[in-house]
Protein backbone atom coordinates (compact mmCIF):
# COMPACT_ATOMS: atom_id res chain seq x y z
CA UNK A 1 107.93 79.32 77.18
CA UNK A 2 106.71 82.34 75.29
CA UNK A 3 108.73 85.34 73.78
CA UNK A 4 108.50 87.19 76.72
CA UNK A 5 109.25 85.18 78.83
CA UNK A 6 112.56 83.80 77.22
CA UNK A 7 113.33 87.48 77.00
CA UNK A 8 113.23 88.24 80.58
CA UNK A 9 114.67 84.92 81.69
CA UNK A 10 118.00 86.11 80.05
CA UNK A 11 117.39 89.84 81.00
CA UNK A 12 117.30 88.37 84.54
CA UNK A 13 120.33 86.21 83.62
CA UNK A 14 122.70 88.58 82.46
CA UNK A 15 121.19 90.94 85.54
CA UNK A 16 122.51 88.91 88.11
CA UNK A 17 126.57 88.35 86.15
CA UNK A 18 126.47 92.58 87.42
CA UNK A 19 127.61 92.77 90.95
CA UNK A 20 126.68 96.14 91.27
CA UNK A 21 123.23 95.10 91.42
CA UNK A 22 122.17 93.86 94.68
CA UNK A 23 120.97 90.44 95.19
CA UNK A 24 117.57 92.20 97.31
CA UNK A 25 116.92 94.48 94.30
CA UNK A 26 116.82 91.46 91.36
CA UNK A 27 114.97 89.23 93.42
CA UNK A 28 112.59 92.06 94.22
CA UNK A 29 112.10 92.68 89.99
CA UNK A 30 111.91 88.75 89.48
CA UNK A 31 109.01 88.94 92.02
CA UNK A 32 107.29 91.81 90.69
CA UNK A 33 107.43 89.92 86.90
CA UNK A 34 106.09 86.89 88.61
CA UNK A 35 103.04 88.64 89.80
CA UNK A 36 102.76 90.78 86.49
CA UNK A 37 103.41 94.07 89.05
CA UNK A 38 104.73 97.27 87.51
CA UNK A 39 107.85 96.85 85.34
CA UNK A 40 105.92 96.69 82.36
CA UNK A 41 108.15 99.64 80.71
CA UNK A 42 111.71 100.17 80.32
CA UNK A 43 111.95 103.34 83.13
CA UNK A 44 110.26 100.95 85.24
CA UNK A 45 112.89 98.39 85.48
CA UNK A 46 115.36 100.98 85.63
CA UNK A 47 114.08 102.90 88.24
CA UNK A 48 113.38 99.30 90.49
CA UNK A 49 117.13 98.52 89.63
CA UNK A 50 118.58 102.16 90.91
CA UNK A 51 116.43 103.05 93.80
CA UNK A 52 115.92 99.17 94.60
CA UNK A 53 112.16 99.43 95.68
CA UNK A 54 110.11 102.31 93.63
CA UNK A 55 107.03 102.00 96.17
CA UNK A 56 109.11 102.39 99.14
CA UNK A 57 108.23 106.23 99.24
CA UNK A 58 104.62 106.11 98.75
């Protein structure tokens, strides 16, 4: 396992001890990092975590 990966393996981790965060939304961002889709940047993941799906409203 590269860097990154071990990096979002624990960000992914430590995102699902929040209960705040619904269970739809992470496994939505786990998805997209599977597929290499767009949460390449910090305001990307950030934006999928608070409006859940960023491409809803396109």
């Amino acid at each position: 396992m590269g860097v990154e990966e071990e990096i979002f393996d624990e960000f992914f981790r430590k995102l699902q001890e929040y209960e705040e965060i619904p269970k739809n939304v992470l496994d939505d961002l786990k998805s997209r990092y599977e597929n290499g889709k767009d949460i390449d940047t910090k305001n990307n993941i950030i934006r999928s975590i608070r409006l859940g799906d960023p491409d809803e409203d396109k």
